[in-house]
N, C-alpha and C. Protein backbone atom coordinates (compact mmCIF):
# COMPACT_ATOMS: atom_id res chain seq x y z
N UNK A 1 -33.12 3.42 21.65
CA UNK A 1 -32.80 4.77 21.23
C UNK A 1 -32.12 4.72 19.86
N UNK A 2 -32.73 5.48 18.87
CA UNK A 2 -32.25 5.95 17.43
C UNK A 2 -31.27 7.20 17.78
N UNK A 3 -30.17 6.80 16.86
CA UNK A 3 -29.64 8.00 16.54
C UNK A 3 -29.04 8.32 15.41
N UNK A 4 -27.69 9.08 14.89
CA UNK A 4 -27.25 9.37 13.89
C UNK A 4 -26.08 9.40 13.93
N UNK A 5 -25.16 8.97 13.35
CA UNK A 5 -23.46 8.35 13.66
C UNK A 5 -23.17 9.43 12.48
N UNK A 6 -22.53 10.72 12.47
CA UNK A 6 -22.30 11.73 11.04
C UNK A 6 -20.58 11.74 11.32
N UNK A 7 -20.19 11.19 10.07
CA UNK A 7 -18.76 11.32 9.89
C UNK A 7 -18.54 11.81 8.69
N UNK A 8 -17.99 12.76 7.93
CA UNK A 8 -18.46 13.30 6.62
C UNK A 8 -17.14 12.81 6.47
N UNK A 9 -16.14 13.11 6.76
CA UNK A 9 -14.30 12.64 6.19
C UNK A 9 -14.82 11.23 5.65
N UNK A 10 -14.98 10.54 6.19
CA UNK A 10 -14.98 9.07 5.50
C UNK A 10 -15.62 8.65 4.60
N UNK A 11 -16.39 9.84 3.88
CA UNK A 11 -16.92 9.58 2.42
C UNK A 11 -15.44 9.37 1.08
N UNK A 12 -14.74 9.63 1.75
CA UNK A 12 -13.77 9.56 0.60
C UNK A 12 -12.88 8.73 0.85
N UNK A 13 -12.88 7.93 2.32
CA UNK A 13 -12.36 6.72 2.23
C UNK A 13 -12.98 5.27 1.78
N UNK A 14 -14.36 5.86 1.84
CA UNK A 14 -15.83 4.71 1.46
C UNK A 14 -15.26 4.48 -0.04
N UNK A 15 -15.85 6.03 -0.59
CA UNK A 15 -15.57 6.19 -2.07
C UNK A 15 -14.26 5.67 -2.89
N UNK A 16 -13.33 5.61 -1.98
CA UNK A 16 -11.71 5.20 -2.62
C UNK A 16 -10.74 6.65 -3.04
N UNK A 17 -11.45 8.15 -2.91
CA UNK A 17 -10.50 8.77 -2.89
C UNK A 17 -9.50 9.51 -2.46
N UNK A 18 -8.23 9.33 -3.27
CA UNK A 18 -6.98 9.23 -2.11
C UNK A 18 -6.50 10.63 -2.46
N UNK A 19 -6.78 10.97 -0.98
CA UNK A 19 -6.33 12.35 -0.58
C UNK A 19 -4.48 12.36 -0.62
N UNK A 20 -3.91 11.71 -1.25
CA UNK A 20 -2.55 11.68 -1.47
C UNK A 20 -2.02 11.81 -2.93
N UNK A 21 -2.28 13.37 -3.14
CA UNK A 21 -1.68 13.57 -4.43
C UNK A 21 -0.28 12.84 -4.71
N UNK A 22 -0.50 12.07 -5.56
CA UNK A 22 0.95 11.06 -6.33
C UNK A 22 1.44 10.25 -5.36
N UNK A 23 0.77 9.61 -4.28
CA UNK A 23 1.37 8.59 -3.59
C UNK A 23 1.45 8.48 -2.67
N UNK A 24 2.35 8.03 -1.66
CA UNK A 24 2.91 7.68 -0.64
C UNK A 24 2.12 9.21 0.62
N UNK A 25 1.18 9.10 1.40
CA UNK A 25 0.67 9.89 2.79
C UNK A 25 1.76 10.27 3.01
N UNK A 26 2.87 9.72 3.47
CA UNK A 26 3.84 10.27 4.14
C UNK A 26 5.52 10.27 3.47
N UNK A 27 5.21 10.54 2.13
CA UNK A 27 6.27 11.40 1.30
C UNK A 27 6.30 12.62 0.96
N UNK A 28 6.94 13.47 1.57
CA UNK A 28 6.59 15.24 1.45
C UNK A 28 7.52 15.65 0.16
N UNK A 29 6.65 16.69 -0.52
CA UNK A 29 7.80 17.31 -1.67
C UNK A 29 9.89 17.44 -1.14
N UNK A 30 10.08 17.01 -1.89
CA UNK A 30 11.77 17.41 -1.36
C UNK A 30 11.55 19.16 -0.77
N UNK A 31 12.80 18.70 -0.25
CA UNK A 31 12.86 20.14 0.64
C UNK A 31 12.29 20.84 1.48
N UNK A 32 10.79 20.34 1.66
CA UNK A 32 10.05 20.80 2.56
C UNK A 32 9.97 20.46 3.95
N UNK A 33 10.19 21.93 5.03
CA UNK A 33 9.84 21.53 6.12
C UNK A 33 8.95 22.41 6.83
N UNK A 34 8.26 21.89 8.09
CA UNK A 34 6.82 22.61 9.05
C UNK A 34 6.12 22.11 7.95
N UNK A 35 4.54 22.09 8.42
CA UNK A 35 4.08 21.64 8.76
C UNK A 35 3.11 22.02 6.99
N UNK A 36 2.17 21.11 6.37
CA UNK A 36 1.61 21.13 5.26
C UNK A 36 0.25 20.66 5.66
N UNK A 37 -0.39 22.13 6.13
CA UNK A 37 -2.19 21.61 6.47
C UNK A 37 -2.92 20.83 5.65
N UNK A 38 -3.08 21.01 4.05
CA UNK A 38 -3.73 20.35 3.16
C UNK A 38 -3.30 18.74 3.27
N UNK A 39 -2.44 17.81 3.77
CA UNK A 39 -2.01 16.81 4.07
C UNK A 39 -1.68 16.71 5.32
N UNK A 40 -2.45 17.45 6.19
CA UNK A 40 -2.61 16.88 7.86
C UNK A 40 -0.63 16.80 8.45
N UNK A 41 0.25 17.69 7.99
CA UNK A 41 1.52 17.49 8.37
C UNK A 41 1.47 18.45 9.52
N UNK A 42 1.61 18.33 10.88
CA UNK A 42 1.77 19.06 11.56
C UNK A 42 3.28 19.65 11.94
N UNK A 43 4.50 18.80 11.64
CA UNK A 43 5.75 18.98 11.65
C UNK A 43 6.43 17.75 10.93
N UNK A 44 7.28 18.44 10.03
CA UNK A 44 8.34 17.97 9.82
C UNK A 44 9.82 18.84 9.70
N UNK A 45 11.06 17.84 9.37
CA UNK A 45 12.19 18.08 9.44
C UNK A 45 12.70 17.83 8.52
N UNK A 46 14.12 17.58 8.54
CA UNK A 46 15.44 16.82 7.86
C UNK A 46 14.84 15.84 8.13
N UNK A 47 14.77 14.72 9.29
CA UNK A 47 15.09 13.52 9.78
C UNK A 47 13.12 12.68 9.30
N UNK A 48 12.23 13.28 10.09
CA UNK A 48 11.23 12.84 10.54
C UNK A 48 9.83 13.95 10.23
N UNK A 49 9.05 13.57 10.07
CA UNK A 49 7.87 13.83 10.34
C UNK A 49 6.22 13.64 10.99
N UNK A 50 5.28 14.24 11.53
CA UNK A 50 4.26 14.14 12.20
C UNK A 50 3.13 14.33 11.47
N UNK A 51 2.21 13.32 11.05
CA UNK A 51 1.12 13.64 10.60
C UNK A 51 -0.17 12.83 11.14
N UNK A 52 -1.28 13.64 10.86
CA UNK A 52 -2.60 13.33 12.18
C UNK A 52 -3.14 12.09 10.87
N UNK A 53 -3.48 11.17 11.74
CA UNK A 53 -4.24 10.10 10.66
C UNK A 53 -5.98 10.68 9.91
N UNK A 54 -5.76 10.11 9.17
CA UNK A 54 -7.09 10.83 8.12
C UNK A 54 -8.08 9.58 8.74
N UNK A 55 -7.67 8.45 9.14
CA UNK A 55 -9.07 8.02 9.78
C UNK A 55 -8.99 7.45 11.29
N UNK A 56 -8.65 7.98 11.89
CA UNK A 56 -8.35 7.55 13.27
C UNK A 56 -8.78 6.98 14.16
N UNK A 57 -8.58 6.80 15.13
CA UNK A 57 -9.44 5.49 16.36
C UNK A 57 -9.75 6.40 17.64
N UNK A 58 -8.94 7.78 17.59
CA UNK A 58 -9.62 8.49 18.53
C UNK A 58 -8.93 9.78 18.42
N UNK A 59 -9.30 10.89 19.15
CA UNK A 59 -8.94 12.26 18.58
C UNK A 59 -7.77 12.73 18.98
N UNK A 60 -7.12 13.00 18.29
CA UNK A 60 -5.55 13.37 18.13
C UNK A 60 -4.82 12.03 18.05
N UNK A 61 -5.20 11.51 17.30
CA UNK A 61 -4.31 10.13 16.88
C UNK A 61 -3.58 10.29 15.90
N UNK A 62 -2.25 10.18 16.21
CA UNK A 62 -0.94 10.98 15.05
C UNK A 62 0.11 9.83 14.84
N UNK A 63 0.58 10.36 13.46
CA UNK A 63 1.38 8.60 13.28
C UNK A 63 2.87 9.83 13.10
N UNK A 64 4.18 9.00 13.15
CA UNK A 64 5.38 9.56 13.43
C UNK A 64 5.92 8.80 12.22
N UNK A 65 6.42 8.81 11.16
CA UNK A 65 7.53 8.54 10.50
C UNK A 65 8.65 8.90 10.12
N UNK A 66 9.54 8.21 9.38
CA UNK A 66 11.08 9.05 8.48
C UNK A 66 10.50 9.66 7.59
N UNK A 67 11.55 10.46 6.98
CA UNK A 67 11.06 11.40 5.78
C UNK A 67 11.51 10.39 4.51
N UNK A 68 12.57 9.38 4.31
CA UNK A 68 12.73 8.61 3.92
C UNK A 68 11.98 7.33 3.79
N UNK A 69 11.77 6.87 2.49
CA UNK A 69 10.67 6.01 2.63
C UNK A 69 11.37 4.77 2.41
N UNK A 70 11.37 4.21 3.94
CA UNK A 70 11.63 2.65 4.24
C UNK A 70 10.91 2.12 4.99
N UNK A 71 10.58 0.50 4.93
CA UNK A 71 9.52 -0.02 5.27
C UNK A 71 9.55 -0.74 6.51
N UNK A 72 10.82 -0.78 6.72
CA UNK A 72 11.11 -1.23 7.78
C UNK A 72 11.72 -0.41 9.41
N UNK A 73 11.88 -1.01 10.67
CA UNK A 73 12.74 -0.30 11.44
C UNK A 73 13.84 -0.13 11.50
N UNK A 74 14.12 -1.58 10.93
CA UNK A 74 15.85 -2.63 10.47
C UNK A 74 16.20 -1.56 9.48
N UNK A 75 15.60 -1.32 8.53
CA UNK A 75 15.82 -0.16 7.39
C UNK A 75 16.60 0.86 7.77
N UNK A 76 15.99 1.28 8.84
CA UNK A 76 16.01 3.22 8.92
C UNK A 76 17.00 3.04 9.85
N UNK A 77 17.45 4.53 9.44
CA UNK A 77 19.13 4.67 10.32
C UNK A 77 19.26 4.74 11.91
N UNK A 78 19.70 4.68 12.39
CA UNK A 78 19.76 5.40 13.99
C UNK A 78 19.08 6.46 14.09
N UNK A 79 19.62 7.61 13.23
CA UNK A 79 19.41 8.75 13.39
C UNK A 79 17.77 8.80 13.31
N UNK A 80 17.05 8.27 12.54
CA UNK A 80 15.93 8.21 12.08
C UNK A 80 15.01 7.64 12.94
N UNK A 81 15.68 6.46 13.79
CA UNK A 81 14.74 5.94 15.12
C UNK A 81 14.67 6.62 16.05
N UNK A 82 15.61 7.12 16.25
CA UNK A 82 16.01 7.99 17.64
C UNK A 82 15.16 9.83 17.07
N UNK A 83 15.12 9.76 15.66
CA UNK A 83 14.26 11.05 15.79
C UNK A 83 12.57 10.88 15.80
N UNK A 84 12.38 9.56 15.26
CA UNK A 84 10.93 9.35 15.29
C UNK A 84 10.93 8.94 16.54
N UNK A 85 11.59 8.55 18.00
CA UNK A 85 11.25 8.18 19.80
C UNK A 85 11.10 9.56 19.92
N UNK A 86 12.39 10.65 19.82
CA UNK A 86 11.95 11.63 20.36
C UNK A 86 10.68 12.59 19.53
N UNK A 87 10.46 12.64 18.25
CA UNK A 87 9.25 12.94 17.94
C UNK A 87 8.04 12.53 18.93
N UNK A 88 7.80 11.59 18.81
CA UNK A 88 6.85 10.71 19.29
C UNK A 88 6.32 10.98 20.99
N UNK A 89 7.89 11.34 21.53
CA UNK A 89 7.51 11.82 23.08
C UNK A 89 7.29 13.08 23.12
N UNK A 90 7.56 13.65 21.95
CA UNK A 90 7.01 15.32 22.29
C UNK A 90 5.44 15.56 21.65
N UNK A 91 4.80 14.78 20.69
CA UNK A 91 3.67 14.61 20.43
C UNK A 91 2.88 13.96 21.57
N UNK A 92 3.32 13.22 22.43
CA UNK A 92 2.43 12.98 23.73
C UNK A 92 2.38 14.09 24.67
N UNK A 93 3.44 15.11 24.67
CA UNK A 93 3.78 16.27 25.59
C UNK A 93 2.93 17.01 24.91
N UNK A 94 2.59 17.04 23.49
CA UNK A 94 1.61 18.36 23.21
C UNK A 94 -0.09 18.03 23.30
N UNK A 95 0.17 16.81 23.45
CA UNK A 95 -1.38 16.27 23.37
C UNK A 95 -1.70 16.37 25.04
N UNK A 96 -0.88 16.35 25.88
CA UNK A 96 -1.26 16.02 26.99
C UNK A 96 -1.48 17.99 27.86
N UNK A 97 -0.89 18.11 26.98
CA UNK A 97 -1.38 20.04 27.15
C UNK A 97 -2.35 20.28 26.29
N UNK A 98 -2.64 19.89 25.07
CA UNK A 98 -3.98 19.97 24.29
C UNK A 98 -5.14 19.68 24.51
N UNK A 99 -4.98 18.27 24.83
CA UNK A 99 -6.20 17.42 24.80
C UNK A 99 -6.45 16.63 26.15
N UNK A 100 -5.30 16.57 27.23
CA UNK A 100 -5.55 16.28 28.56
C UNK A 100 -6.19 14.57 28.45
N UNK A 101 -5.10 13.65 27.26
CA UNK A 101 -5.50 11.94 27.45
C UNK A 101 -5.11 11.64 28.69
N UNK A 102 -5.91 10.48 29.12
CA UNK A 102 -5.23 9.46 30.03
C UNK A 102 -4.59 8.42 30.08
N UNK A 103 -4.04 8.55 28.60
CA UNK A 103 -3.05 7.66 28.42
C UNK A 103 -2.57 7.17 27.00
N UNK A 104 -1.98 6.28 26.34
CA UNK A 104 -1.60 6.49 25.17
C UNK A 104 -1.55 5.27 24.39
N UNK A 105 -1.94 4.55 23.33
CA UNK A 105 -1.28 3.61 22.94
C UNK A 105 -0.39 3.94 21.43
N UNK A 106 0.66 3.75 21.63
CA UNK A 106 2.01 3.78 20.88
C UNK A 106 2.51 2.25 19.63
N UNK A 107 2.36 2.15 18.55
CA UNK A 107 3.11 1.39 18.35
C UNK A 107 3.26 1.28 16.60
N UNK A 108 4.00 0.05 16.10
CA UNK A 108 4.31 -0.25 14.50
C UNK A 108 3.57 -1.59 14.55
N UNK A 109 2.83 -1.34 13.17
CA UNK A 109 2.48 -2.40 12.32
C UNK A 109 3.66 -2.45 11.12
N UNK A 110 4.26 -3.49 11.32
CA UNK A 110 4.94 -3.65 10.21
C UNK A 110 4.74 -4.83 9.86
N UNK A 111 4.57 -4.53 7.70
CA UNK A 111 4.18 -5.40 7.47
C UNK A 111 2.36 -5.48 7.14
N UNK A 112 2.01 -6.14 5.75
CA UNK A 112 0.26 -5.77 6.25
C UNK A 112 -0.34 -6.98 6.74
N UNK A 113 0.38 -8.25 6.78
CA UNK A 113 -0.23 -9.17 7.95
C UNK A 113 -0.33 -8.48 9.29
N UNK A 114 0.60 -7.85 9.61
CA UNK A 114 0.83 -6.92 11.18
C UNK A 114 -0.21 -5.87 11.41
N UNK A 115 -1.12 -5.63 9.97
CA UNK A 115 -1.87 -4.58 9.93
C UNK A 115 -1.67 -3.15 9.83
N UNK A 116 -0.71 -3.17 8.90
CA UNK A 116 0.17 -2.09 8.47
C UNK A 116 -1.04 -1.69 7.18
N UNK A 117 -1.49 -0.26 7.30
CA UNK A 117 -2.48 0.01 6.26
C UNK A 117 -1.32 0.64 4.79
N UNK A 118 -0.32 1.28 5.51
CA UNK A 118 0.74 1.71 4.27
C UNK A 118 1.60 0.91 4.74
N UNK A 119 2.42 -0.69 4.22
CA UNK A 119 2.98 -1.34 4.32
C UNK A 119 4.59 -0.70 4.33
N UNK A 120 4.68 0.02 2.82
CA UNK A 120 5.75 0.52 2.53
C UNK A 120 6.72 1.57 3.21
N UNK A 121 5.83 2.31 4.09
CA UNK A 121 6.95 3.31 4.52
C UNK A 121 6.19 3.39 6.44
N UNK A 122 7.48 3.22 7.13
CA UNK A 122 7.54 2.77 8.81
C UNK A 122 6.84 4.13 8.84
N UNK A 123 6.15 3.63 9.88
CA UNK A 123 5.66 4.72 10.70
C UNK A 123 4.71 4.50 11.92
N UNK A 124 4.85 5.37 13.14
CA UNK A 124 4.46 5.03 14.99
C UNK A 124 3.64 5.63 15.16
N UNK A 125 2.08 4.84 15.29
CA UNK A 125 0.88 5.63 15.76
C UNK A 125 1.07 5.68 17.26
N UNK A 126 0.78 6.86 16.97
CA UNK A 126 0.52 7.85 18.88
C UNK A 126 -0.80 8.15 18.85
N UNK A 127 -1.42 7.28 19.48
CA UNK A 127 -3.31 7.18 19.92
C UNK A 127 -3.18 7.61 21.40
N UNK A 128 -4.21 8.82 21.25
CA UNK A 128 -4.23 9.09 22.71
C UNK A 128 -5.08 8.67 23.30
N UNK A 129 -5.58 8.02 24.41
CA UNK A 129 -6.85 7.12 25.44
C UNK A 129 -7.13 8.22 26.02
N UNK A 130 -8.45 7.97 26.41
CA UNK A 130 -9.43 8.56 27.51
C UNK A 130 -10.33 7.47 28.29
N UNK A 131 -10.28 8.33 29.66
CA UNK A 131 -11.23 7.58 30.25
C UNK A 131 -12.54 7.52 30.17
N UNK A 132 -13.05 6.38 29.81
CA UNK A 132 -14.41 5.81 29.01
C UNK A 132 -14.63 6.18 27.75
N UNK A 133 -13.31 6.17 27.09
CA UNK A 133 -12.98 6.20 25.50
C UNK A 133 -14.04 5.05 24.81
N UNK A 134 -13.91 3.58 25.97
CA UNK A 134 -14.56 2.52 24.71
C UNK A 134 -16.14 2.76 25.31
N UNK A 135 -17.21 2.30 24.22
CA UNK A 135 -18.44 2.60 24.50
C UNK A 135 -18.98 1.30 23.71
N UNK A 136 -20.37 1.62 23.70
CA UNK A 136 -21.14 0.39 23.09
C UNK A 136 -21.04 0.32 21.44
N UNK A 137 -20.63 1.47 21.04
CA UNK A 137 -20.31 1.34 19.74
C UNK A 137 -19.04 0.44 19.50
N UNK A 138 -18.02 0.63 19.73
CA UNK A 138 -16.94 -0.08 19.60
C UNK A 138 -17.53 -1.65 19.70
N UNK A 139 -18.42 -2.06 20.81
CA UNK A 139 -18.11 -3.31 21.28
C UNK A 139 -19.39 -3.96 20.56
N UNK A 140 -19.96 -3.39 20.07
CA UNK A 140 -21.79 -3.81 19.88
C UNK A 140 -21.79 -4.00 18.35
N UNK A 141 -21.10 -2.34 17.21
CA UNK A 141 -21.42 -2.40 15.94
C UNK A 141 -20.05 -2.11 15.47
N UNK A 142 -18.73 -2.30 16.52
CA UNK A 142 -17.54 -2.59 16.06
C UNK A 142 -17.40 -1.17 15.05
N UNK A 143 -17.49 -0.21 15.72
CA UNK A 143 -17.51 1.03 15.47
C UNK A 143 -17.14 2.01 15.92
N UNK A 144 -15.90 3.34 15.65
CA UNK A 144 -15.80 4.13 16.54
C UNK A 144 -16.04 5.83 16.47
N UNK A 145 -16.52 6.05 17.26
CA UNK A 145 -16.97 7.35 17.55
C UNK A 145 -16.15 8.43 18.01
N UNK A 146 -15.32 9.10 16.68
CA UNK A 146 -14.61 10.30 16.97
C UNK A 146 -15.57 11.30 17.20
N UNK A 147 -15.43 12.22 18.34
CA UNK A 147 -16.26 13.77 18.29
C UNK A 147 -15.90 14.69 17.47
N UNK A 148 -14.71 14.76 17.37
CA UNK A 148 -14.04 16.38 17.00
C UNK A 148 -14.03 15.52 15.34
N UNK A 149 -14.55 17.32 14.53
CA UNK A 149 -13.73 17.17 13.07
C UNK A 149 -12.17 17.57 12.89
N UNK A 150 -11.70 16.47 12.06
CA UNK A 150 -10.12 16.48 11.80
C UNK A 150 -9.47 17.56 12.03
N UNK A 151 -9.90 18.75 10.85
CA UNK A 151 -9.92 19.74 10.90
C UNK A 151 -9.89 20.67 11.83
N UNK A 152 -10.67 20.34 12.83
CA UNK A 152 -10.50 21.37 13.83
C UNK A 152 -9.64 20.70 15.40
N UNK A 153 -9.38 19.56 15.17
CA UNK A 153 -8.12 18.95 15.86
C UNK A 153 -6.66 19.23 15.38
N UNK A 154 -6.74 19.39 14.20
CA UNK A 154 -5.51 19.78 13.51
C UNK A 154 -4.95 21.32 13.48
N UNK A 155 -6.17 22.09 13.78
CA UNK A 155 -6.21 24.03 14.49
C UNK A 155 -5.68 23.50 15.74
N UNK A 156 -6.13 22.96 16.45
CA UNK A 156 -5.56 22.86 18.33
C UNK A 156 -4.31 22.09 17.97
N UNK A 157 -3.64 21.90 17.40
CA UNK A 157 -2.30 20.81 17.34
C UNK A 157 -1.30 21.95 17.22
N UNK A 158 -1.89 22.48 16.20
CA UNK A 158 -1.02 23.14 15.19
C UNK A 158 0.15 23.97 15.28
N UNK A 159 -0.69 25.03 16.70
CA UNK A 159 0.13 26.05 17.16
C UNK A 159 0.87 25.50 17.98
N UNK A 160 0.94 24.00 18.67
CA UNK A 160 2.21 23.77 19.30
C UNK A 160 3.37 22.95 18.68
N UNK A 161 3.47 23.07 17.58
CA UNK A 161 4.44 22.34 16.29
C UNK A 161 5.23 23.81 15.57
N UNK A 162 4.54 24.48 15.62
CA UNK A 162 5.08 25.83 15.12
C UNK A 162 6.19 26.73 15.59
């Protein structure tokens, strides 16, 4: 069986262009807080912020960082761990009323031996699982098959960050 694998977002990660006007994904203008659609921010604060990954491993896969850009965990203050845990557990609480996963994988690459794609500034992917999430793509052409466009995962997020 032929088919057609259509991912249009990842023409501009193919191409090299970076949807991060002046830098750093997850450095927001000073002062700004809620949420900045044009950069996938679904919430931020003082402390922390939530933004949906631009190339993800499955749908509603959201990374949690400080608003402060440190690269480490050792770095960031208390205040800053303890707001990116509780971030992080209320982004599984909205996904699990959104999107109904069966489960979650959570964690830090720190570091880009660790496989940290932005080395420089910490931040906790919240991947949500489903059952019979992995398929023959993953395992065959090491490939994965999001359904939903970004875009319209980032409409269903949205209104529960608000």
């Amino acid at each position: 069986m032929v088919g057609t694998l259509w991912a249009p977002w990842r023409m501009d990660y193919i191409l090299g262009n970076d949807p991060r006007p002046g830098g750093c994904v997850f450095c927001l203008p000073e002062g700004h807080r809620g949420p900045l659609p044009g950069r996938l921010v679904l919430f931020s604060d003082e402390e922390v912020l939530l933004i949906m990954n631009r190339y993800p491993y499955n749908n509603g896969h959201l990374m949690v960082a400080p608003r402060r850009h440190v690269a480490t965990l050792a770095q960031a203050s208390g205040a800053e761990r303890l707001a990116m845990a509780n971030l992080a557990a209320r982004a599984t609480e909205v996904l699990d009323r959104a999107q109904g996963p069966d489960g979650y994988n959570m964690g830090i690459n720190q570091g880009r031996v660790a496989g940290a794609g932005i080395a420089d500034h910490l931040h906790l992917h919240v991947t949500p699982r489903y059952a019979g999430d992995t398929n023959y793509m993953t395992v065959l052409a090491e490939t994965r098959v999001v359904p939903e466009h970004l875009q319209a995962t980032f409409r269903k997020l949205l209104g529960y960050f608000s």
